[in-house]
Each structure stands twice: as structure tokens, then as C-alpha cells.
Protein backbone atom coordinates (compact mmCIF):
# COMPACT_ATOMS: atom_id res chain seq x y z
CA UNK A 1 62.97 133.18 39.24
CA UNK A 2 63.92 131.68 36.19
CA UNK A 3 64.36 127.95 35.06
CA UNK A 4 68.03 127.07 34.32
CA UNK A 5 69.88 123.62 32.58
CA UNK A 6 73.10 122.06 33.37
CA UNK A 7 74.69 119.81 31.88
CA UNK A 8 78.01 117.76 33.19
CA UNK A 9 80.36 116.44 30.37
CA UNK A 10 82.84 113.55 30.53
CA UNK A 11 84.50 111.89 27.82
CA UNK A 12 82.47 108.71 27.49
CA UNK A 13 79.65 109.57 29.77
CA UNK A 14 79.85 106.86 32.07
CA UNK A 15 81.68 107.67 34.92
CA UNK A 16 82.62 111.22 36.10
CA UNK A 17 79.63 113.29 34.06
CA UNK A 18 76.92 110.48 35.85
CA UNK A 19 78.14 110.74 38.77
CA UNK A 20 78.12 114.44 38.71
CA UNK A 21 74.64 114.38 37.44
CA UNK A 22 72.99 111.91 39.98
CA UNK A 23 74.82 113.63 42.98
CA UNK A 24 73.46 117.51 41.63
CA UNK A 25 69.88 115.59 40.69
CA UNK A 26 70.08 114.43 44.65
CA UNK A 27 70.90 117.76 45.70
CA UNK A 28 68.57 120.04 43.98
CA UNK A 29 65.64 117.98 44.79
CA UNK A 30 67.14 117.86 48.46
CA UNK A 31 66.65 121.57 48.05
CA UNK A 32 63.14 121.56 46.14
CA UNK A 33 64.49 122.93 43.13
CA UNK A 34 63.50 120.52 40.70
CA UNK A 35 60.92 123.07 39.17
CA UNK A 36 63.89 125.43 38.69
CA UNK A 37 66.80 123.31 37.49
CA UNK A 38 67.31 121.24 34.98
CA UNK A 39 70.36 118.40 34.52
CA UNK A 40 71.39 116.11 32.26
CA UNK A 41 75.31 114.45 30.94
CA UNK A 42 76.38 113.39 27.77
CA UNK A 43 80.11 112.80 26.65
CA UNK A 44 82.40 114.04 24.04
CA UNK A 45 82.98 110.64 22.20
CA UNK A 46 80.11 107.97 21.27
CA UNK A 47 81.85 105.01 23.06
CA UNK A 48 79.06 104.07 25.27
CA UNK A 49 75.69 105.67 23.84
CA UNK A 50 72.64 104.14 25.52
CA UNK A 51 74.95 101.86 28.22
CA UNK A 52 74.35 103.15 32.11
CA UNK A 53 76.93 104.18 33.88
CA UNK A 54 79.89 102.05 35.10
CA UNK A 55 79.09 99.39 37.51
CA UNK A 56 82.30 100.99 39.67
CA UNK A 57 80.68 104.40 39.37
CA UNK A 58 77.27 103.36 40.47
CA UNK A 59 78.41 100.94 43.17
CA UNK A 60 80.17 104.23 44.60
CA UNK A 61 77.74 106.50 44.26
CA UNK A 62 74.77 104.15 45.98
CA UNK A 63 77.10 103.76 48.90
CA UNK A 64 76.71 107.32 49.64
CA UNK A 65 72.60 107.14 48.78
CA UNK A 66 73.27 108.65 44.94
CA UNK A 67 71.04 106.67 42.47
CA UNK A 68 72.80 106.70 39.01
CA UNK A 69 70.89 103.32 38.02
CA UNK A 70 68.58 105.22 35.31
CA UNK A 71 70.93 107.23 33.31
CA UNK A 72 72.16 106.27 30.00
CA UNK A 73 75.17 107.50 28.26
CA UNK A 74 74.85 109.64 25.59
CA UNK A 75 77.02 112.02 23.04
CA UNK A 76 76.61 115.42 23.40
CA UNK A 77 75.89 117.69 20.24
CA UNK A 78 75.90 121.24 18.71
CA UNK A 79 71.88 121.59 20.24
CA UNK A 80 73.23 121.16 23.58
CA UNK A 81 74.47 124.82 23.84
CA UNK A 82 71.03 126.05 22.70
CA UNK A 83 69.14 124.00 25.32
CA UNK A 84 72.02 124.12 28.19
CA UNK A 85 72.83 127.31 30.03
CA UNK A 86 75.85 125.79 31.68
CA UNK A 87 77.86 123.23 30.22
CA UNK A 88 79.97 121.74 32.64
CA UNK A 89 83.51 119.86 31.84
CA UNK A 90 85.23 117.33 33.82
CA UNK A 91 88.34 117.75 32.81
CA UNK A 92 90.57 120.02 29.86
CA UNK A 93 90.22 117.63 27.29
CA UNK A 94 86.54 117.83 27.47
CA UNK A 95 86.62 121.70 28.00
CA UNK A 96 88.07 121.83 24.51
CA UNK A 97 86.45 118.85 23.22
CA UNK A 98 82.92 121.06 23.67
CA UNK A 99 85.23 124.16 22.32
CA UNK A 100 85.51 122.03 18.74
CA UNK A 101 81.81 121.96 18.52
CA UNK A 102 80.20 124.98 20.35
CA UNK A 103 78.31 127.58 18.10
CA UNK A 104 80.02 130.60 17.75
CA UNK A 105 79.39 133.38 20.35
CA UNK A 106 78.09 130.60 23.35
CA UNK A 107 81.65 129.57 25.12
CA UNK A 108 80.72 131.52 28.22
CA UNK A 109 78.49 128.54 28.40
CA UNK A 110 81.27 126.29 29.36
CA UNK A 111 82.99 125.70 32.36
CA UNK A 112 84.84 123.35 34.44
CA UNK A 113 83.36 121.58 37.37
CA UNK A 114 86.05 122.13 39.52
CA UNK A 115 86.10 125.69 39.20
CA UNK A 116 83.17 125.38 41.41
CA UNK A 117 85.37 124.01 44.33
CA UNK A 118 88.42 126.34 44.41
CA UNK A 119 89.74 124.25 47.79
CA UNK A 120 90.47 121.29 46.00
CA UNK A 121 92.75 123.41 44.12
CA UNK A 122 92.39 121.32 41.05
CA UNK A 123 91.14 122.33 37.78
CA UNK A 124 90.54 118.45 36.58
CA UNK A 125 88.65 115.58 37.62
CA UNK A 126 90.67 112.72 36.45
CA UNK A 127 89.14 109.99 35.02
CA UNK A 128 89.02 106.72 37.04
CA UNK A 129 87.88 104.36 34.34
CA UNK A 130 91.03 102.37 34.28
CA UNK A 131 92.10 102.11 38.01
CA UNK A 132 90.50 100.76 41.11
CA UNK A 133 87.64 101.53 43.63
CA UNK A 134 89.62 104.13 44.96
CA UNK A 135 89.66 106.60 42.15
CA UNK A 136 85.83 106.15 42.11
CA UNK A 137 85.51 107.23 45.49
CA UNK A 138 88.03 110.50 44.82
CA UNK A 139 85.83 111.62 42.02
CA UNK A 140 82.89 111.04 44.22
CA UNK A 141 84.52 113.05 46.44
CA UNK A 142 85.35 115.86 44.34
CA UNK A 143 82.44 115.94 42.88
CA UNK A 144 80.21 116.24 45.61
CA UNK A 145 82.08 119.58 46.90
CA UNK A 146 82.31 121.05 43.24
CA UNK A 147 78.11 120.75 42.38
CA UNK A 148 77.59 122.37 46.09
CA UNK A 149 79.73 124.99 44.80
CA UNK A 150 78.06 125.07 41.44
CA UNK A 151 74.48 125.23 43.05
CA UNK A 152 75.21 128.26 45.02
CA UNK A 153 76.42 130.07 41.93
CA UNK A 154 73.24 129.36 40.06
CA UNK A 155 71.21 130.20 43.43
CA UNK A 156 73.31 133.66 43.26
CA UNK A 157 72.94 134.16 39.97
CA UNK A 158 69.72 133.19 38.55
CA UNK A 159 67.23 131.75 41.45
């Protein structure tokens, strides 16, 4: 078996790329793969570097026993795609946003998260920074189905 990284992508890396993070984190040490997976997030703009993530976000996710109290927001960069076998977007914008900067011959490396969860038949997670609790609790939702999705490709694929 071989070791493999993730890492979820948002634009300011403090609500949708978190949340995705702490829910896969939860998962794959539900499943005992923390020896085999890595995960991290980071965000296409520098807004919030070093802040954790949204208050709304976390509040969310600890209702449903997700612990995103530890993370801290960071940008991603040009290394990423040399340390990251998968690097997952939330939405287009930050599909192409990771486009702009990825090394030439490594885009296969990118992918959106809902791509993972064909039944939501969505290809974005919006972003719920600037509306209520409710948003919080759709991304939650979607991205709890999309990272099951995601895990069983990389258990397919390369576990």
C-alpha cells in the first residue's frame, strides 16, 4: 500500500476547505488510515493566514462531533503539487485559481470535491461566509457525502 496526501482548497481557508479537512481527518482515522493518508487545506488568497477557521464553521462542524478547533488557515503555494497527490477544489474559482499556479505537467492533480458525490449533482460548494447558519450546515452536508466519495476512490485506487 502506498501513503497518499490530500489536500482541500477554499478561497480563504476558513470555512469550506476546514471543514472538509476535519470531517476527512475524522473519517480516515474512523477507518485506521492515518498511517496511509495524509490531509491538510490551505486557500487560494492570503486573507486569513494563521486565523482558525470560522467560528460558524466550527460551531457546525462540532455539532456533528468534527473538531476543526486546531487548524489554521493558510495560502497554498507552487510546493503543494509536489507534496499533494490530490488537490481538491471547493468550488471553480478555486479549480482555476490552483490552475494559475500549478507546475506544468501536474493538473491531473486537481479536482473538485464534488465530483466525488455525483448525487448532489453539483459541481460547486458555495461558499457560506456571508450568509447564515444554514449555509454552514449545507456545506457540512455536502461535504460529508463528497470526502466518503473521495475516500473510496483513493481506497480503489491506491490503498
Amino acid at each position: 500500500m502506498s501513503r497518499v496526501s490530500v489536500l482541500f482548497v477554499c478561497m480563504g481557508n476558513i470555512c469550506r476547505s476546514p471543514t472538509a479537512h476535519g470531517v476527512f481527518q475524522t473519517l480516515i482515522e474512523q477507518e485506521g488510515l492515518t498511517h496511509l493518508i495524509e490531509v491538510d487545506s490551505a486557500g487560494t488568497h492570503a486573507y486569513h493566514v494563521g486565523e482558525p477557521p470560522d467560528r460558524r464553521a466550527q460551531a457546525c462542524a462540532r455539532r456533528r462531533g468534527f473538531d476543526l478547533s486546531g487548524l489554521r488557515a493558510r495560502r497554498t503555494e507552487r510546493e503543494d503539487f509536489h507534496r499533494f497527490d490530490y488537490l481538491v477544489a471547493m468550488d471553480q474559482d478555486n479549480f482555476h485559481g490552483l490552475m494559475s499556479i500549478c507546475p506544468v505537467g501536474m493538473e491531473g492533480k486537481i479536482h473538485l470535491l464534488m465530483d466525488f458525490a455525483p448525487t448532489f449533482r453539483t459541481r460547486e460548494v458555495p461558499d457560506p461566509y456571508y450568509g447564515g447558519d444554514a449555509g454552514f450546515e449545507r456545506v457540512l452536508d455536502m461535504v460529508e457525502g463528497a470526502v466518503k466519495g473521495l475516500l473510496e476512490e483513493l481506497k480503489r485506487l491506491h490503498l
